[in-house]
Protein backbone atom coordinates (compact mmCIF):
# COMPACT_ATOMS: atom_id res chain seq x y z
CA UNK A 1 21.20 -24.90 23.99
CA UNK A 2 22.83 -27.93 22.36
CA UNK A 3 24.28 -27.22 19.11
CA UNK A 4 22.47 -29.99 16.84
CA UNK A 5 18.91 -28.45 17.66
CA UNK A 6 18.06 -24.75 15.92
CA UNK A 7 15.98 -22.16 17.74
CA UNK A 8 12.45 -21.50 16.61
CA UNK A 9 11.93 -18.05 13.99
CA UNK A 10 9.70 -16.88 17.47
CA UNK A 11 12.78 -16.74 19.26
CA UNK A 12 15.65 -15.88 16.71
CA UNK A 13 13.30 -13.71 14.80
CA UNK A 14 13.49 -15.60 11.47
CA UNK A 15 14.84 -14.09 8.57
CA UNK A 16 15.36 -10.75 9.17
CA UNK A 17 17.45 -11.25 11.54
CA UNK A 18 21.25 -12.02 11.45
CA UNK A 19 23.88 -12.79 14.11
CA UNK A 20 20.55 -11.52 16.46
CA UNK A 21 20.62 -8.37 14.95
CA UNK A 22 18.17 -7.21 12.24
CA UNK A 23 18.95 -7.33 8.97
CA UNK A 24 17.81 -3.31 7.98
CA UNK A 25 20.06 -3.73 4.88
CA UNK A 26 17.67 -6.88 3.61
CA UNK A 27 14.61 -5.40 4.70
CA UNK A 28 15.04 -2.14 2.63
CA UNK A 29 16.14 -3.83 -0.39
CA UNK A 30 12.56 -5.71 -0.08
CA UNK A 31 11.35 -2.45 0.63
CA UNK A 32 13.15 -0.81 -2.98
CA UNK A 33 11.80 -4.36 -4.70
CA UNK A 34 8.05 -3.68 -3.97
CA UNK A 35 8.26 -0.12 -4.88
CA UNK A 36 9.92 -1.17 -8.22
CA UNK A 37 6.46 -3.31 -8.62
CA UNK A 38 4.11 -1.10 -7.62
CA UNK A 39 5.67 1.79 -10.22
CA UNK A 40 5.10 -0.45 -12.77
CA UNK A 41 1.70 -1.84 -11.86
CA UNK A 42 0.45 1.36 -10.01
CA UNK A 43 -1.59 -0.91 -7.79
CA UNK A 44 -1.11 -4.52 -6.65
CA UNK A 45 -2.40 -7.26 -4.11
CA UNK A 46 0.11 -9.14 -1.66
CA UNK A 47 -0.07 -11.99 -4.10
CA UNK A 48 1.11 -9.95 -7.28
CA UNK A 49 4.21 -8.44 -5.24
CA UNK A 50 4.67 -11.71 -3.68
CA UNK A 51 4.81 -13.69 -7.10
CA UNK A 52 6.92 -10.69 -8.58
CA UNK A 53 9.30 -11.38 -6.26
CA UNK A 54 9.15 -15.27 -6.26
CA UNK A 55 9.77 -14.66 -10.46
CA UNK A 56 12.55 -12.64 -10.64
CA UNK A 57 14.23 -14.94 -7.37
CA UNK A 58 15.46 -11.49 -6.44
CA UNK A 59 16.00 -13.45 -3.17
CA UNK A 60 18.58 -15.66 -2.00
CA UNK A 61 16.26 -17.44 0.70
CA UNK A 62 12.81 -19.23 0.03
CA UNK A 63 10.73 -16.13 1.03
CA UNK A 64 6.84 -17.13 2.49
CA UNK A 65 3.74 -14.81 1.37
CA UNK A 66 3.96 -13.99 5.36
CA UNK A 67 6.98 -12.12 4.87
CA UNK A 68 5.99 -10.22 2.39
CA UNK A 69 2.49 -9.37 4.01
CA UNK A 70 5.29 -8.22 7.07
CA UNK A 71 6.81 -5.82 4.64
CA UNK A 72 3.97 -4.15 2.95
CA UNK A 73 1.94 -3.56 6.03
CA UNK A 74 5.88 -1.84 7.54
CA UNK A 75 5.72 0.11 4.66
CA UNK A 76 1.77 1.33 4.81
CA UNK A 77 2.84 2.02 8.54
CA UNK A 78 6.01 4.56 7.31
CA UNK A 79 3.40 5.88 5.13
CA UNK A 80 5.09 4.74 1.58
CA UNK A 81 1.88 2.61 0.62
CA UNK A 82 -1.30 2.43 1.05
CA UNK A 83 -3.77 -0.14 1.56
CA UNK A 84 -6.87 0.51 -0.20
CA UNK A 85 -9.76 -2.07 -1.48
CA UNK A 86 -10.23 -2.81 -4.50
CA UNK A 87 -13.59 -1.23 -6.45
CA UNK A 88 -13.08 -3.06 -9.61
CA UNK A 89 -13.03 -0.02 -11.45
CA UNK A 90 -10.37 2.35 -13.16
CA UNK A 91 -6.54 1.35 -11.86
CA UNK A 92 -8.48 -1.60 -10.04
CA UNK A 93 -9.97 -3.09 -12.93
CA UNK A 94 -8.03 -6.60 -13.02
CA UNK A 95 -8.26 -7.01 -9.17
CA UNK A 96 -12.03 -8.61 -7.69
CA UNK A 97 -13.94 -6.07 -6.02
CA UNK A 98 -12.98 -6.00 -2.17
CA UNK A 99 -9.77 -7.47 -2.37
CA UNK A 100 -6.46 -5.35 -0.47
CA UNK A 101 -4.41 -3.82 -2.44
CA UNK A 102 -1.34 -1.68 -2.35
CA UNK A 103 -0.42 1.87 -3.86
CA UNK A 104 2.34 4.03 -3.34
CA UNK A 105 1.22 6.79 -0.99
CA UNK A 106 2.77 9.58 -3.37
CA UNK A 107 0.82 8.30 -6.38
CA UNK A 108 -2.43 8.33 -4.47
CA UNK A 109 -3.51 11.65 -5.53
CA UNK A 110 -2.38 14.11 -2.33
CA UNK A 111 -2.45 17.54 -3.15
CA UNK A 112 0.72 19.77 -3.89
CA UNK A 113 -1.12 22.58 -3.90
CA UNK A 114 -4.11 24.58 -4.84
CA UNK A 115 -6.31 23.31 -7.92
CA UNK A 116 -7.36 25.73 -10.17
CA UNK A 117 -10.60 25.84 -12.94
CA UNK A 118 -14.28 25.11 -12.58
CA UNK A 119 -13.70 22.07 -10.91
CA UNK A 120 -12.14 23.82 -8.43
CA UNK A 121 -15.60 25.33 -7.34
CA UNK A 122 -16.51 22.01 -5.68
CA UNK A 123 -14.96 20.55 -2.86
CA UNK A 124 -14.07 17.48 -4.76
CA UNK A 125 -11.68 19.59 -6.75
CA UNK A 126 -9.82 20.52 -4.52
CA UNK A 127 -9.94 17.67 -2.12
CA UNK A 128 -6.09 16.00 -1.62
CA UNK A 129 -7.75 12.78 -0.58
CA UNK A 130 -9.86 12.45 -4.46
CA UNK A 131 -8.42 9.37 -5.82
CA UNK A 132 -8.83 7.39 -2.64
CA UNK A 133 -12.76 8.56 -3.11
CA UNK A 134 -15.33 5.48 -4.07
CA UNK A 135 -19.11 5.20 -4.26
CA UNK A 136 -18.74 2.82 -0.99
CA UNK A 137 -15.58 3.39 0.49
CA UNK A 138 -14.61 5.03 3.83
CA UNK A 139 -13.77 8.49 2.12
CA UNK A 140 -16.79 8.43 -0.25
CA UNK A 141 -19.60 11.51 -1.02
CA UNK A 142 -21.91 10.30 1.18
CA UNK A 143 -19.48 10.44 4.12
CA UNK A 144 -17.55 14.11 2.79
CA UNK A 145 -18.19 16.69 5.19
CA UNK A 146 -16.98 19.27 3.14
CA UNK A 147 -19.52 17.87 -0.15
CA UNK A 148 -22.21 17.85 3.09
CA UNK A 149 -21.49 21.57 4.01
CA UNK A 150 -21.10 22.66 0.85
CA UNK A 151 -24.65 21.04 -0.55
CA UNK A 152 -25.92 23.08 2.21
CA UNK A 153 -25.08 26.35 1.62
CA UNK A 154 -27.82 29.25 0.69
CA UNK A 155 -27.25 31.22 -1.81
């Protein structure tokens, strides 16, 4: 390849990727960045994170809202976020309804251990998956098997 023309990001790989090897040492401190966010904000869209990290020119390259999308979804796929939508309601109230958003997979309500108390008595009270429960979402009432069974037992 002549020297005066550059090879396409397809072919080098773009920015995370240096001397044709990737950059792991960049990509986890993008990884550290968005966590940072997401403490603070508890949940947050691929535009928040992106313009948190445009802001604070953490970076020393211009980085594109594609990059970032790139990192979040690695990160939902190592199981550190997760990608919800947005019901408008509660942690979500500043984000429209049905728009993705992010939240670190710790925070989003997985259960250490046994619940105990009245609440308990239900199957929502014990559930580990209860904050990621919405009127219309995937995990929601109407699709709980264990509400289901539960509503159907004789006493």
């Amino acid at each position: 390849m002549a020297v005066e023309f550059e090879p396409s990001k397809e072919i080098s790989g773009g920015e995370w990727y240096v001397d044709g090897n990737l950059d792991k040492e960049l990509i986890n401190v993008l990884k550290q960045l968005c966590l940072r966010y997401l403490r603070t904000q508890k949940v947050a869209t691929l535009e928040g994170v992106y313009n948190d990290l445009k802001k604070n020119r953490v970076v020393t390259f211009d980085i594109s809202n594609q990059q970032v999308s790139e990192i979040l979804n690695s990160m939902v796929l190592d199981n550190d976020l997760i990608e919800v939508k947005s019901t408008g309601l509660g942690d979500y109230h500043s984000i429209p309804i049905g728009t993705v958003c992010y939240r670190i997979a710790s925070a989003a309500g997985v259960a250490k251990g046994p619940k105990v108390g009245a609440f308990a008595s239900i199957p929502c009270g014990a559930c580990p998956r209860i904050n990621l429960c919405t009127p219309n979402g995937v995990i929601s009432p109407g699709t709980c098997v264990y509400y289901n069974k539960w509503l159907s037992i004789d006493f």
